[in-house]
N, C-alpha and C. Protein backbone atom coordinates (compact mmCIF):
# COMPACT_ATOMS: atom_id res chain seq x y z
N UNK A 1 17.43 -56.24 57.76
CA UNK A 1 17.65 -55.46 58.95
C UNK A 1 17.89 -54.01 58.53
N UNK A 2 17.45 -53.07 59.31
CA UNK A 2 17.41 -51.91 58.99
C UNK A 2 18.34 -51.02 60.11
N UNK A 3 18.84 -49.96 59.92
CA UNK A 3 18.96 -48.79 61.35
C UNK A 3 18.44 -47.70 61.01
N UNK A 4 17.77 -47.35 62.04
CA UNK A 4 17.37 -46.08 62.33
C UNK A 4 18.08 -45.56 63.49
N UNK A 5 18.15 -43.93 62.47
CA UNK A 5 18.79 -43.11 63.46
C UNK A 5 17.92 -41.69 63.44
N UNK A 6 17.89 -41.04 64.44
CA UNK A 6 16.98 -39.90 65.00
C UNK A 6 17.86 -39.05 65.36
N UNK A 7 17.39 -37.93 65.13
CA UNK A 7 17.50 -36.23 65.35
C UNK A 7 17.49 -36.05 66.53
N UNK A 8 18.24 -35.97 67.76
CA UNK A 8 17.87 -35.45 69.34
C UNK A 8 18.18 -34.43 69.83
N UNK A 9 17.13 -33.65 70.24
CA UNK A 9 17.47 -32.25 70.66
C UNK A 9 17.41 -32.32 72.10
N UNK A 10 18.86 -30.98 72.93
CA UNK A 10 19.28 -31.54 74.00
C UNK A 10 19.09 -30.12 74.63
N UNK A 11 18.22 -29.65 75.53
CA UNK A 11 18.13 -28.37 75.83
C UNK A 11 17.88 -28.39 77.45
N UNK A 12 18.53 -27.45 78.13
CA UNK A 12 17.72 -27.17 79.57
C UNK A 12 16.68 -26.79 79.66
N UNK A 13 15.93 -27.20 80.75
CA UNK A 13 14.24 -26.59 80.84
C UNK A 13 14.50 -26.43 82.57
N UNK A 14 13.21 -25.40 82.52
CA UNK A 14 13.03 -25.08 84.34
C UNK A 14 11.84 -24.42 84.21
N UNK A 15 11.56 -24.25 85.26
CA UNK A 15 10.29 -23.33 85.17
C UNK A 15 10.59 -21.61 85.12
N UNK A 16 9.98 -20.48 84.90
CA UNK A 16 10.47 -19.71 84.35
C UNK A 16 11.36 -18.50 85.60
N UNK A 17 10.66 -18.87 87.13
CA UNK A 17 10.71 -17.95 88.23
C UNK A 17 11.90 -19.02 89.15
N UNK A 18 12.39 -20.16 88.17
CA UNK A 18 13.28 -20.47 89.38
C UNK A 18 14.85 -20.13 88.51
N UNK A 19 15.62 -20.34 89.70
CA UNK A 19 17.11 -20.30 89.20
C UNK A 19 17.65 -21.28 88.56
N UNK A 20 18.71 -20.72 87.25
CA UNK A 20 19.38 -21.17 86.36
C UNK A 20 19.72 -22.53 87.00
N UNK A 21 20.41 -22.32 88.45
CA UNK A 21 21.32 -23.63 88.68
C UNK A 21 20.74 -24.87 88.81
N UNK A 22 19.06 -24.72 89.01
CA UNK A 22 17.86 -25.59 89.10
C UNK A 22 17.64 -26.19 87.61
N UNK A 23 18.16 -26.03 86.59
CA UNK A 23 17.66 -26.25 85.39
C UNK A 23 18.20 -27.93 85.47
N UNK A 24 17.08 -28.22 84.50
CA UNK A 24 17.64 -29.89 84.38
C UNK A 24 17.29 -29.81 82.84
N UNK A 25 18.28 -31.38 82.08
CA UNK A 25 18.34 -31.49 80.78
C UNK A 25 17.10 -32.09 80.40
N UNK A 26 16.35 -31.67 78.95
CA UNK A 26 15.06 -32.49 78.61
C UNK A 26 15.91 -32.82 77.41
N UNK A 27 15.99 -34.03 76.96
CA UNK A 27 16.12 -34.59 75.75
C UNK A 27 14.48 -35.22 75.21
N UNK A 28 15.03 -35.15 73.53
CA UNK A 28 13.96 -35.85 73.05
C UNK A 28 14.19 -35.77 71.07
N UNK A 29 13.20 -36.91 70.68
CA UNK A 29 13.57 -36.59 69.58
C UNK A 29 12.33 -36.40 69.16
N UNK A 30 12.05 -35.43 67.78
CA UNK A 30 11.41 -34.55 67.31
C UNK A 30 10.22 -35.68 66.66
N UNK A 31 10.78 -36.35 65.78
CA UNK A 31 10.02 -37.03 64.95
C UNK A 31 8.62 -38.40 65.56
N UNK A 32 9.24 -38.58 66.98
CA UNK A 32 8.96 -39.76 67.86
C UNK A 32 8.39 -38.97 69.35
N UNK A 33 8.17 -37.49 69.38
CA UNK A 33 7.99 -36.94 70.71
C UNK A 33 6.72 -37.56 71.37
N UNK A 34 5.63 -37.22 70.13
CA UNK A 34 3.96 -37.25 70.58
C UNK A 34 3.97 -38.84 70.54
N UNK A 35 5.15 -39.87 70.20
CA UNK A 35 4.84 -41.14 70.79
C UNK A 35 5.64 -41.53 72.18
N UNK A 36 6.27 -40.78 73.13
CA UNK A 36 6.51 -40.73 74.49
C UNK A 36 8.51 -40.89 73.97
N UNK A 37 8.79 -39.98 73.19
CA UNK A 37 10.08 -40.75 72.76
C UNK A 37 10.98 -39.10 73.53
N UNK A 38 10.79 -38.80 74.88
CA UNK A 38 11.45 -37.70 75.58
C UNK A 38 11.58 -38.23 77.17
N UNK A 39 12.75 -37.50 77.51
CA UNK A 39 12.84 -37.60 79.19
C UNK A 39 13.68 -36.51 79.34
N UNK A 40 14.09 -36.65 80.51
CA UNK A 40 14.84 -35.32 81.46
C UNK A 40 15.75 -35.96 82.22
N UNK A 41 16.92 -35.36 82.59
CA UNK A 41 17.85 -35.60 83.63
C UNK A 41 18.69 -34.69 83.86
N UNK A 42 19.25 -34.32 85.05
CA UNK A 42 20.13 -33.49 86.20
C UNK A 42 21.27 -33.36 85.33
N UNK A 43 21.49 -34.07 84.30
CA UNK A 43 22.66 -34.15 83.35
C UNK A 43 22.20 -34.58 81.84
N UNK A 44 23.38 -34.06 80.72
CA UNK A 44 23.07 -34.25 79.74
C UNK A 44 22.99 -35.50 79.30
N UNK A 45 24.24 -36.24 80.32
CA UNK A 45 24.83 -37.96 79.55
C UNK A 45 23.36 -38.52 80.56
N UNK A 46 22.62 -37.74 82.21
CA UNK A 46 21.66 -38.74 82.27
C UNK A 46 20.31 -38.44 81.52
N UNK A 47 20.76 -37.48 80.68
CA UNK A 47 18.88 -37.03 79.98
C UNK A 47 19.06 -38.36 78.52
N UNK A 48 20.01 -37.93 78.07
CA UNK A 48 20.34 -39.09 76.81
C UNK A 48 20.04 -40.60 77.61
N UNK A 49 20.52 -41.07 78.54
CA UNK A 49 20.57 -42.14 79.26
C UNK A 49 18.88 -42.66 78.82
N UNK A 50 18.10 -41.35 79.77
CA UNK A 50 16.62 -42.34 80.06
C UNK A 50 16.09 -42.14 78.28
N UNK A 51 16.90 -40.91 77.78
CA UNK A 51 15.79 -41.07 76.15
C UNK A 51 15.90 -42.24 75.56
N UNK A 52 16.89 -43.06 75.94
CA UNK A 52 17.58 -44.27 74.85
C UNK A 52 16.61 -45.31 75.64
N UNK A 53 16.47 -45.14 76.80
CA UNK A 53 15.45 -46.26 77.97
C UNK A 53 13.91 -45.81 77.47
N UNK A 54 13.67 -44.70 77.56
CA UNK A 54 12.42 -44.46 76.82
C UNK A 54 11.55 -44.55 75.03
N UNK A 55 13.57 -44.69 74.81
CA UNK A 55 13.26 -45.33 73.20
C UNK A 55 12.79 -47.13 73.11
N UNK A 56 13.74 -47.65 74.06
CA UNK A 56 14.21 -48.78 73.81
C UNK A 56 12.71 -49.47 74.55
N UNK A 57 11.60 -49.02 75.66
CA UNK A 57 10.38 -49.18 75.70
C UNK A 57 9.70 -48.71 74.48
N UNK A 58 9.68 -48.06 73.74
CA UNK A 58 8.84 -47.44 72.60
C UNK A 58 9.04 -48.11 71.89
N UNK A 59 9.98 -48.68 71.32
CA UNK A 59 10.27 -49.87 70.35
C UNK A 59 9.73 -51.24 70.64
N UNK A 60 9.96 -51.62 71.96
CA UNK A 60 9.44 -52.78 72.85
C UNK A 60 7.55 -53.15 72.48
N UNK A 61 7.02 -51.84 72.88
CA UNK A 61 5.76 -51.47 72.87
C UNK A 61 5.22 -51.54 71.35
N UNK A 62 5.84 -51.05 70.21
CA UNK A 62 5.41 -50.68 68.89
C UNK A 62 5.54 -52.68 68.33
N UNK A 63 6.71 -53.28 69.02
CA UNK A 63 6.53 -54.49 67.99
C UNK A 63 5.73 -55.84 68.72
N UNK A 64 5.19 -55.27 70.33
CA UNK A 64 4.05 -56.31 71.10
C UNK A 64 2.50 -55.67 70.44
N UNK A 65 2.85 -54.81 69.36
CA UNK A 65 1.56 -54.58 68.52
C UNK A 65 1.70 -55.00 67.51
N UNK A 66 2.67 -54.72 67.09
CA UNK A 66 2.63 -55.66 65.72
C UNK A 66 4.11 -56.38 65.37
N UNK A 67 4.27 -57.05 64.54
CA UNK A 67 6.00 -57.77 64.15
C UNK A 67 6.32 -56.80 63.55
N UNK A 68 6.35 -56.04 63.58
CA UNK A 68 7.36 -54.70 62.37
C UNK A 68 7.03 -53.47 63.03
N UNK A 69 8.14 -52.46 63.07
CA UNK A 69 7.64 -51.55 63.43
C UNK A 69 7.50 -50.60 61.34
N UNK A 70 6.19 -49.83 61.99
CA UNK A 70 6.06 -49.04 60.76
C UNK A 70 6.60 -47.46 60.78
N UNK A 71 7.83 -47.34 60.65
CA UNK A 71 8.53 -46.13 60.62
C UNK A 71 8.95 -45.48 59.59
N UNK A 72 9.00 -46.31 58.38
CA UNK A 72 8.77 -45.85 57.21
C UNK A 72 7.27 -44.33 57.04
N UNK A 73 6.06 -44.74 57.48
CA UNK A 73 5.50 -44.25 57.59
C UNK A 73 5.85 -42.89 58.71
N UNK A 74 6.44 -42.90 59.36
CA UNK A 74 6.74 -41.78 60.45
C UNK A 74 7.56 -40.53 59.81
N UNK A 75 8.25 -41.75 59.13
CA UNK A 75 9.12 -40.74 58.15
C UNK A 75 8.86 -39.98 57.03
N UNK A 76 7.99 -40.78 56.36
CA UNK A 76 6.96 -39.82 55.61
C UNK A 76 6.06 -38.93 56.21
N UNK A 77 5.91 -39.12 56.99
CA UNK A 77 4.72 -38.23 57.94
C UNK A 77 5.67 -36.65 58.57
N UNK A 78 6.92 -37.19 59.04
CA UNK A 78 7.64 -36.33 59.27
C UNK A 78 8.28 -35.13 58.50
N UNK A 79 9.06 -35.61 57.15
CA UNK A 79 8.91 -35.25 56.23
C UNK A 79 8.00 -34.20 55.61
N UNK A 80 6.78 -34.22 55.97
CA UNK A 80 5.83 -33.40 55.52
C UNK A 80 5.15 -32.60 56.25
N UNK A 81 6.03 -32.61 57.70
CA UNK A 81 5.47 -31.88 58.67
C UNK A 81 7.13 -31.32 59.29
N UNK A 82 8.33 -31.30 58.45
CA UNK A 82 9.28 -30.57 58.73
C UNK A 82 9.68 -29.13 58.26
N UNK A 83 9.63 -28.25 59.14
CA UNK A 83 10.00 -27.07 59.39
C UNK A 83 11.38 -26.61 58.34
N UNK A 84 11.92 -27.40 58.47
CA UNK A 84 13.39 -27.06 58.31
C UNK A 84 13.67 -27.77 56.74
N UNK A 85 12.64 -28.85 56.39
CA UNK A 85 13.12 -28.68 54.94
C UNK A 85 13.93 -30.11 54.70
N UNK A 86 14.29 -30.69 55.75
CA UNK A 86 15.07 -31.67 56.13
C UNK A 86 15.07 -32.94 57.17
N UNK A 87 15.14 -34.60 56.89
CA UNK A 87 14.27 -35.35 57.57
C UNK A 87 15.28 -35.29 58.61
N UNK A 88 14.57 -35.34 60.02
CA UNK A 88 15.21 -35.70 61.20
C UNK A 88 15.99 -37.22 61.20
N UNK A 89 15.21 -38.27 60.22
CA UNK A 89 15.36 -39.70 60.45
C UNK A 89 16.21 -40.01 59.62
N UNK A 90 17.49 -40.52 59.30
CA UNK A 90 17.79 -41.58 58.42
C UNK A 90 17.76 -43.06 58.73
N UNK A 91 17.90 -43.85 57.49
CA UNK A 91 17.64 -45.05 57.45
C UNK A 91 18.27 -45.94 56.40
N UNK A 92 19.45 -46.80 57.28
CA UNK A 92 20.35 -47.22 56.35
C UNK A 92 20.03 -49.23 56.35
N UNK A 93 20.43 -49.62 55.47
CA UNK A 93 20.06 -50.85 55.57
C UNK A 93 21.17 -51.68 56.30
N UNK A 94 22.25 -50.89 56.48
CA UNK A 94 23.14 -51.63 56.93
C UNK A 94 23.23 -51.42 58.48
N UNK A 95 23.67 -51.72 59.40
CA UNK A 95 23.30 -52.03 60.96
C UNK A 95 24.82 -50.66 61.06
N UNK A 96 25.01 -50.02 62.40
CA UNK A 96 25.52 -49.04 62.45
C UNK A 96 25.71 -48.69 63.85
N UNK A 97 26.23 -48.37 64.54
CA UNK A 97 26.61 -47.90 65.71
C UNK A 97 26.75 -46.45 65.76
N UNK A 98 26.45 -45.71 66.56
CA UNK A 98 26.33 -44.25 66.92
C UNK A 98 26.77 -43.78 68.13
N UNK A 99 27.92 -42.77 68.54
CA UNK A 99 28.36 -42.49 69.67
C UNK A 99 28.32 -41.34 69.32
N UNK A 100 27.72 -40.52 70.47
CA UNK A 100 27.58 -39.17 70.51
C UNK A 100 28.32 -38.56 71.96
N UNK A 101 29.60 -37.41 71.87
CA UNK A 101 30.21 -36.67 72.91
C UNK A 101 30.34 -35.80 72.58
């Protein structure tokens, strides 16, 4: 058994001609974006909410293709397409819980 844990970036978005108070939260994580691994919400705890619902389909989806997901590979892929020098992903063998406030 493995855990993976991801990098999530938590920013307001709006369009550029409307008002601040209109802004809603886009979460998403970097490494998993271009595989649908982002959402939005009116709030930060509901933008995290649907990313973890939009993870937890993405995971769903990756192992009704195959029995394993291949993220090892993502991570290498990522890795070599990071900006910053530094992997978004770790990956511990031991199982782990994560609370973020």
């Amino acid at each position: 058994m493995k855990t993976y844990s991801f990098h999530v970036l938590l920013e307001k978005d709006k369009w550029p001609d409307e008002p601040d108070e209109n802004a809603v939260w886009r979460a998403y994580i970097p490494a998993l974006e271009h595989q649908g691994a982002a959402s939005w919400g009116y709030t930060q705890k509901e933008a995290l909410k649907n990313l973890q619902d939009a993870v937890d389909l993405l995971v769903e989806s990756l192992l009704a293709e195959s029995s394993e997901i291949d993220l090892e590979s993502l991570l290498a892929h990522e890795k070599e397409s990071s900006s910053e020098g530094r992997s978004q992903i770790q990956i511990s063998d031991i199982p782990l819980i994560a609370i973020t406030v």
